[in-house]
N, C-alpha and C. Protein backbone atom coordinates (compact mmCIF):
# COMPACT_ATOMS: atom_id res chain seq x y z
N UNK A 1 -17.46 -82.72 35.19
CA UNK A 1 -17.61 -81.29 34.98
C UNK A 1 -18.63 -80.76 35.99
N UNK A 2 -18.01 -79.77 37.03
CA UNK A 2 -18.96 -79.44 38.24
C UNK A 2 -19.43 -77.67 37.36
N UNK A 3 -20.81 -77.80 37.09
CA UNK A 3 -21.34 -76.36 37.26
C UNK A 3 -22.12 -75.93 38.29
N UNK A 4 -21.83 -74.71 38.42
CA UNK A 4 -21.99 -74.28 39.94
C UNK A 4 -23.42 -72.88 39.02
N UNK A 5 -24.25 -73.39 40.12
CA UNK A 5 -26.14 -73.11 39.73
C UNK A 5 -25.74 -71.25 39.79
N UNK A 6 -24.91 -70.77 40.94
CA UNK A 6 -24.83 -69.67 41.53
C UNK A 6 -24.73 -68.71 39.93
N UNK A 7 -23.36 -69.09 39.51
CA UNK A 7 -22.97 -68.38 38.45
C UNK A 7 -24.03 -68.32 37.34
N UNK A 8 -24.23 -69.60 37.15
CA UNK A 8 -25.58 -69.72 35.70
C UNK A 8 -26.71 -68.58 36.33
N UNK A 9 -27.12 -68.54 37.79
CA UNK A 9 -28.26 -67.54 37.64
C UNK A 9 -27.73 -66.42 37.50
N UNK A 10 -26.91 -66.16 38.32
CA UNK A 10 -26.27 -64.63 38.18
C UNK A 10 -25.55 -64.14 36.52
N UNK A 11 -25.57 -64.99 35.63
CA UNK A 11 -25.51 -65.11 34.15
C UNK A 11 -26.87 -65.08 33.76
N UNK A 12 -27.84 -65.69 34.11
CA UNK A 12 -28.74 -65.19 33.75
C UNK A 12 -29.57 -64.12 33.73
N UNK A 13 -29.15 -63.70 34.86
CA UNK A 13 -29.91 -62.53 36.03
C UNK A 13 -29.51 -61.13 34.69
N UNK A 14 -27.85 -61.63 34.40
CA UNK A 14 -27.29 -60.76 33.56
C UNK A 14 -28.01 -60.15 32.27
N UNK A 15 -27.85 -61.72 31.46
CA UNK A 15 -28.61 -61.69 30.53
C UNK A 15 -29.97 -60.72 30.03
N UNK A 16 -31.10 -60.93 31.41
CA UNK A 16 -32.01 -60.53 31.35
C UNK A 16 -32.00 -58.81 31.52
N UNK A 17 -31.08 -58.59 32.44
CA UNK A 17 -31.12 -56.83 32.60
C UNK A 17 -30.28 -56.75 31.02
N UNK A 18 -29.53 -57.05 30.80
CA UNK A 18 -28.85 -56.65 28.86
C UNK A 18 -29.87 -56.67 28.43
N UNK A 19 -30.96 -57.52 28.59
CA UNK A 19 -32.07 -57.78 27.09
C UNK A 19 -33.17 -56.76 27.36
N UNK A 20 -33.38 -56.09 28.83
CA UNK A 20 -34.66 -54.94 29.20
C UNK A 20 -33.82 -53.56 28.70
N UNK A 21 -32.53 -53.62 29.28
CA UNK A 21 -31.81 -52.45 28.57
C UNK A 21 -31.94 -52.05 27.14
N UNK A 22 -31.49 -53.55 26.42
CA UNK A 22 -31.61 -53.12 25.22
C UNK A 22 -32.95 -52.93 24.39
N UNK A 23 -33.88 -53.36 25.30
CA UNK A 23 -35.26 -53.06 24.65
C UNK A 23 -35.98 -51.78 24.92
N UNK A 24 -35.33 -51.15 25.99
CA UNK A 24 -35.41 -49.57 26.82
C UNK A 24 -34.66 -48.83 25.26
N UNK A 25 -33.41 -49.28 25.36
CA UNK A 25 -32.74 -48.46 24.21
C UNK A 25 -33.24 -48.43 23.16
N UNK A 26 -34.23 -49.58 22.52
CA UNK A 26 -34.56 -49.10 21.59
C UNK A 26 -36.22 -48.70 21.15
N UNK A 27 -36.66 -48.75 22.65
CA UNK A 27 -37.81 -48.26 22.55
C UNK A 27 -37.52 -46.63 22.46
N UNK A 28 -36.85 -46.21 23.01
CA UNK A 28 -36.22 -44.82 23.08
C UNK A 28 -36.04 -44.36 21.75
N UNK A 29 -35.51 -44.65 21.23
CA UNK A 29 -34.68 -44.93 19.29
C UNK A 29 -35.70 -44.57 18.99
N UNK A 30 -36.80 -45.42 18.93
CA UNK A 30 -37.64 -45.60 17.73
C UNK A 30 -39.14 -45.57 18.33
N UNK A 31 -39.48 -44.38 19.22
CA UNK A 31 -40.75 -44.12 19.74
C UNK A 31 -41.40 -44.55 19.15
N UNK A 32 -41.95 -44.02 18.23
CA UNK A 32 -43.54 -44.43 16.91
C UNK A 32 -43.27 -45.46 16.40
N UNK A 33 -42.24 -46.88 16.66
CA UNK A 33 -42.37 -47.68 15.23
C UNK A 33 -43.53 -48.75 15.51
N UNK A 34 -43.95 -49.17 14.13
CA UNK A 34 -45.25 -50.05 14.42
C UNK A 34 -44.66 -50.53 13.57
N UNK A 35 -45.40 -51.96 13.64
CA UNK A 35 -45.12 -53.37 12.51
C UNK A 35 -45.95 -53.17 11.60
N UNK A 36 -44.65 -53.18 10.66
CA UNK A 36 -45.31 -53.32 8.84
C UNK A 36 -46.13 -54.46 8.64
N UNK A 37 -47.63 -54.04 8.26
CA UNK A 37 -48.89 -54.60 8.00
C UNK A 37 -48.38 -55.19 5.99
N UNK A 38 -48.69 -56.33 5.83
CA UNK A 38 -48.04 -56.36 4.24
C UNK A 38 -49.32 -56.21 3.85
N UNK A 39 -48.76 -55.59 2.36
CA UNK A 39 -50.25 -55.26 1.83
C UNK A 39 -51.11 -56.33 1.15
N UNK A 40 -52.51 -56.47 1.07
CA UNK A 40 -53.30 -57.16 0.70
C UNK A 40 -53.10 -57.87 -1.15
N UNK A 41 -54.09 -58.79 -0.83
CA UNK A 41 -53.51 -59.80 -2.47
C UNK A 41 -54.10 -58.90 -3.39
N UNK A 42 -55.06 -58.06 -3.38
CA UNK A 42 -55.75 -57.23 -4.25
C UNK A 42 -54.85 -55.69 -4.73
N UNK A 43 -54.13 -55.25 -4.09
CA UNK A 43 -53.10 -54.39 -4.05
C UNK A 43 -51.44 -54.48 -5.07
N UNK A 44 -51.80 -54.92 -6.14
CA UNK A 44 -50.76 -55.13 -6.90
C UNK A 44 -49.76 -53.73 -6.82
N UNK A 45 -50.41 -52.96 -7.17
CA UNK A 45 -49.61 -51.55 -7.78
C UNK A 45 -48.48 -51.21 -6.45
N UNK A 46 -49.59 -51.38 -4.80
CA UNK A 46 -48.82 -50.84 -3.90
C UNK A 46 -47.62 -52.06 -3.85
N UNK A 47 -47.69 -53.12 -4.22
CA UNK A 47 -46.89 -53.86 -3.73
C UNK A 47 -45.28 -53.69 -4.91
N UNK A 48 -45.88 -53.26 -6.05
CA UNK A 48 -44.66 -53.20 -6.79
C UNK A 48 -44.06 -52.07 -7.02
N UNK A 49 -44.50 -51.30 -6.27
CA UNK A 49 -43.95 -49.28 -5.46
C UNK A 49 -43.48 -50.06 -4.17
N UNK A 50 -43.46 -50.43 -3.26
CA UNK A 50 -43.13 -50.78 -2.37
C UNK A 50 -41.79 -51.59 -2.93
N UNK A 51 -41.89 -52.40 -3.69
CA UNK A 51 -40.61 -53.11 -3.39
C UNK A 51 -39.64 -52.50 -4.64
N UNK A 52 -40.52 -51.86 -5.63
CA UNK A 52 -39.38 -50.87 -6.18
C UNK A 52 -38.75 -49.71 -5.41
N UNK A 53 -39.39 -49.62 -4.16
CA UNK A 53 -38.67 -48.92 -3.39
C UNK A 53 -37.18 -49.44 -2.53
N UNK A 54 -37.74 -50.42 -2.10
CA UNK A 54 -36.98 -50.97 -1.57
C UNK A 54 -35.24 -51.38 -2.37
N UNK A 55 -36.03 -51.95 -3.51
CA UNK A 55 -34.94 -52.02 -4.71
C UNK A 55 -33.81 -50.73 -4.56
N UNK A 56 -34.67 -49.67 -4.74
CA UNK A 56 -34.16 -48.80 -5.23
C UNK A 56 -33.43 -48.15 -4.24
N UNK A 57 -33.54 -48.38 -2.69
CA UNK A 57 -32.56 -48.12 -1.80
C UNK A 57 -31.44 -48.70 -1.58
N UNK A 58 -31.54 -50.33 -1.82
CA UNK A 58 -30.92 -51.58 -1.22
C UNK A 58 -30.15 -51.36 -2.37
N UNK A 59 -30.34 -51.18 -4.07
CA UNK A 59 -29.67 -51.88 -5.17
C UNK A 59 -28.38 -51.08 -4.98
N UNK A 60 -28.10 -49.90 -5.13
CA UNK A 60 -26.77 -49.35 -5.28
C UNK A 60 -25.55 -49.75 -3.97
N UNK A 61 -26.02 -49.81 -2.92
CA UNK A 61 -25.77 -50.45 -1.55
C UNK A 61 -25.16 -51.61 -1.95
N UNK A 62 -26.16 -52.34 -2.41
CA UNK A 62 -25.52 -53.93 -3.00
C UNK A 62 -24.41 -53.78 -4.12
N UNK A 63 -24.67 -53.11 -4.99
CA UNK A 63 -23.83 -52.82 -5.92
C UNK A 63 -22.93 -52.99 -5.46
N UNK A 64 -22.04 -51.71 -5.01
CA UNK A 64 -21.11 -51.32 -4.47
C UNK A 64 -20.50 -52.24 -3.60
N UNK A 65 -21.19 -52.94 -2.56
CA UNK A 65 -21.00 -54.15 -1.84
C UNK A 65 -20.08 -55.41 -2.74
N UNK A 66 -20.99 -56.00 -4.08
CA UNK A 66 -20.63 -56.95 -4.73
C UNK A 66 -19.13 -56.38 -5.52
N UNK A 67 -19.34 -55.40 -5.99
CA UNK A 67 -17.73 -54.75 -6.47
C UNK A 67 -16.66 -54.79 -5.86
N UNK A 68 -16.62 -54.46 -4.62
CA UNK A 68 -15.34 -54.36 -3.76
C UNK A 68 -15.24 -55.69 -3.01
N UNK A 69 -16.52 -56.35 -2.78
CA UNK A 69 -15.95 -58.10 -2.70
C UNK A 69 -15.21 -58.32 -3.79
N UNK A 70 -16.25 -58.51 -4.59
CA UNK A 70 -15.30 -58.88 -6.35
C UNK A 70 -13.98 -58.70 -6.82
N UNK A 71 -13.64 -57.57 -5.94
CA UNK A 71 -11.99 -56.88 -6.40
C UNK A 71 -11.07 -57.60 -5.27
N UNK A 72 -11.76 -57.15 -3.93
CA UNK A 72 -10.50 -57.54 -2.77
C UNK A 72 -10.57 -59.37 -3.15
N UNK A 73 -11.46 -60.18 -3.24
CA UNK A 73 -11.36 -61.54 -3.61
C UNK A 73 -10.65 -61.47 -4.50
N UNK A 74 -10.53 -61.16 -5.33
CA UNK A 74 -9.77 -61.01 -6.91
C UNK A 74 -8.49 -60.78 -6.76
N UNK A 75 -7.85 -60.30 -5.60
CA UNK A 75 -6.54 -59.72 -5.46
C UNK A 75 -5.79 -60.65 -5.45
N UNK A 76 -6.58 -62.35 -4.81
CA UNK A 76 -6.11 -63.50 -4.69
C UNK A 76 -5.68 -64.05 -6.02
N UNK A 77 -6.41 -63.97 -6.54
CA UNK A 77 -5.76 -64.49 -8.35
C UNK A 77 -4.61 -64.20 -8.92
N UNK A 78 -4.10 -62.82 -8.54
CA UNK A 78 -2.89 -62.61 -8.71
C UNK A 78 -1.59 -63.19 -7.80
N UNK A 79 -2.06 -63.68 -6.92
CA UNK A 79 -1.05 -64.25 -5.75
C UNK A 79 0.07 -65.27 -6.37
N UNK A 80 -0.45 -65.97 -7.57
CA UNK A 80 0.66 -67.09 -7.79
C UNK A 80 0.43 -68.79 -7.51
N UNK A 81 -0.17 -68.46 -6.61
CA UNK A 81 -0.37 -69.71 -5.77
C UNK A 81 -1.91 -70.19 -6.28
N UNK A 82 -1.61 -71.43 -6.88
CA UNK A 82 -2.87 -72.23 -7.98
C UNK A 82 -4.01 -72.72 -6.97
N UNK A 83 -4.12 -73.05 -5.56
CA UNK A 83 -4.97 -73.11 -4.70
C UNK A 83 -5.84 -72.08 -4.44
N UNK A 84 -5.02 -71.16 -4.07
CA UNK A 84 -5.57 -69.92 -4.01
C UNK A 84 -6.10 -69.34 -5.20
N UNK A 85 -5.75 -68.90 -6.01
CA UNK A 85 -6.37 -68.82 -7.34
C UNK A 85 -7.58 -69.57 -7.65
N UNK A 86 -7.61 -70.72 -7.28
CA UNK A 86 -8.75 -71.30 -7.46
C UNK A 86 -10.00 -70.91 -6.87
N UNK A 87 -9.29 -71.03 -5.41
CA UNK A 87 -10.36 -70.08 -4.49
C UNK A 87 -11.10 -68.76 -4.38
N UNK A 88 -10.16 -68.02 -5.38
CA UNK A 88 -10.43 -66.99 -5.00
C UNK A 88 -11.49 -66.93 -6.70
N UNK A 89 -10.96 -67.79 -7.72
CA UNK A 89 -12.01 -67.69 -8.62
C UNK A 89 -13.07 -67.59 -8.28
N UNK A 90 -13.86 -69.23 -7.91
CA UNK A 90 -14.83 -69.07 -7.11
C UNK A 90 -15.82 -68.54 -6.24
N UNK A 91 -14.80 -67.73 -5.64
CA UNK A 91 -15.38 -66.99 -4.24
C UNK A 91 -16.25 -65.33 -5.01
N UNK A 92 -15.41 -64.89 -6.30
CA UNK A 92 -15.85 -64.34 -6.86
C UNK A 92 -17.21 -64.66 -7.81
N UNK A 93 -16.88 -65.88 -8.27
CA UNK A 93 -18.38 -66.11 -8.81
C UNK A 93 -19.65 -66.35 -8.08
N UNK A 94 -19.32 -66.89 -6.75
CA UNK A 94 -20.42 -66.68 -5.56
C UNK A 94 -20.91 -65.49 -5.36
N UNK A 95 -19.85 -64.46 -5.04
CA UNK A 95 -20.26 -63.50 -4.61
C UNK A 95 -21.28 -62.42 -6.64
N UNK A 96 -20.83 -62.69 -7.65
CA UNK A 96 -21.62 -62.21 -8.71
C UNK A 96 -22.83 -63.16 -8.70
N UNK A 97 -22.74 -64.42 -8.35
CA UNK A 97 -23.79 -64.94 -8.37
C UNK A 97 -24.97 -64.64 -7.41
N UNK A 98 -24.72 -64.39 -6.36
CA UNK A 98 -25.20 -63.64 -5.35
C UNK A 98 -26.14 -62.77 -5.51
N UNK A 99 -25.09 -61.43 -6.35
CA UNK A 99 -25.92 -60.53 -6.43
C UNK A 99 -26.48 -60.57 -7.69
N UNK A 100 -26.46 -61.48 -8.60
CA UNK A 100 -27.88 -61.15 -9.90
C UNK A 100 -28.73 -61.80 -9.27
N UNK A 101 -28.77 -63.24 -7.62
CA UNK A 101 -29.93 -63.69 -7.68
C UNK A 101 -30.76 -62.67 -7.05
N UNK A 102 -30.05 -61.99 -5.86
CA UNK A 102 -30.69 -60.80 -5.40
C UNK A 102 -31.28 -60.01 -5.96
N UNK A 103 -30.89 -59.39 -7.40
CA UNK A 103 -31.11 -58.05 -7.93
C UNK A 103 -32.46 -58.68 -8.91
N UNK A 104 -32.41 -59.54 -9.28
CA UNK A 104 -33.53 -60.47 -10.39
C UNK A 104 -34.28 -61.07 -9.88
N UNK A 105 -34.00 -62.25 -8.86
CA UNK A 105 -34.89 -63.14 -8.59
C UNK A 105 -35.63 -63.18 -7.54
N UNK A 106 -34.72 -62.45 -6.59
CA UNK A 106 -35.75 -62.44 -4.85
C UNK A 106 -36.97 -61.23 -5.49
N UNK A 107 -36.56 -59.77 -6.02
CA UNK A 107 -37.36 -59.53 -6.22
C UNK A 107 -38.95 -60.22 -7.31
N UNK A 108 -38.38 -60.81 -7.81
CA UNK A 108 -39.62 -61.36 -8.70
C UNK A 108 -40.06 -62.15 -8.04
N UNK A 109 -39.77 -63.37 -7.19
CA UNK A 109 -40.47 -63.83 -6.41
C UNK A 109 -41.15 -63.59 -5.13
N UNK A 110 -40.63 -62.05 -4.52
CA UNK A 110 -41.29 -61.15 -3.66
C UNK A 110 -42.36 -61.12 -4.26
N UNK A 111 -42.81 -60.44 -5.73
CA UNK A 111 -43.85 -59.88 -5.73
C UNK A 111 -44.56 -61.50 -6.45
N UNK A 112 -44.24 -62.23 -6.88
CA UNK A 112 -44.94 -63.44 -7.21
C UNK A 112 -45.72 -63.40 -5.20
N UNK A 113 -45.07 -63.83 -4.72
CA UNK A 113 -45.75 -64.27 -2.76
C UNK A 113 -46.92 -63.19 -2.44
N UNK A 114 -46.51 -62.20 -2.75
CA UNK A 114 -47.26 -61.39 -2.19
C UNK A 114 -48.77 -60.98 -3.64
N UNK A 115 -48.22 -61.89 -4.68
CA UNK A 115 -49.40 -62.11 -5.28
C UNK A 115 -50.40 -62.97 -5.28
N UNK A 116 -49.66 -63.77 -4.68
CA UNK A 116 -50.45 -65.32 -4.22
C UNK A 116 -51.50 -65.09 -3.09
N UNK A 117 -50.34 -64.02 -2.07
CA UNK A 117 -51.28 -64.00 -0.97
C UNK A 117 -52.21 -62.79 -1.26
């Protein structure tokens, strides 16, 4: 297998103007953004407004998300075919399983971490 150096730099060369572009583009986007500072271990209240916020943007999003997986997977069950059916059982209980660990548990152990710390 002959690789030829020419192409790899000029792939690279590539690479690198895509990755200044896209960091131009999104310095542009997003003038003012600064990195989220997490809040301190003493800060309970802000931390559980904060991620009830977050909840409270993300949850219906997810919702809606886990439903229409749930259904178009589900369409498979009716197919006939006992493989598939099987699969598609499954694929549905992943995807409900999914979202109660999301909706219950990441958050409680968010704010457990950020109680620790």
């Amino acid at each position: 297998m002959n690789i030829d150096i020419g192409k790899l730099t000029n792939f690279r060369k590539f690479l690198e103007r895509l990755e200044n572009e896209f960091l131009e583009i999104f310095r542009r986007k997003f003038p003012n953004s600064k990195p989220y500072v997490l809040p301190c271990g003493g800060c309970q209240d802000e931390v559980v407004v904060n991620i009830g916020r977050g909840m409270a943007v993300l949850g219906p999003m997810l919702t809606l998300d886990a439903m229409v997986e749930t259904l178009v997977i589900g369409v498979g069950t009716l197919s006939g075919v006992k493989i598939l059916q099987t699969m598609c059982c499954f694929g549905c209980l992943s995807v409900v399983t999914n979202y109660l660990a999301f909706m219950t548990f990441y958050p409680a152990c968010l704010a457990l971490i950020f109680e620790v710390l």
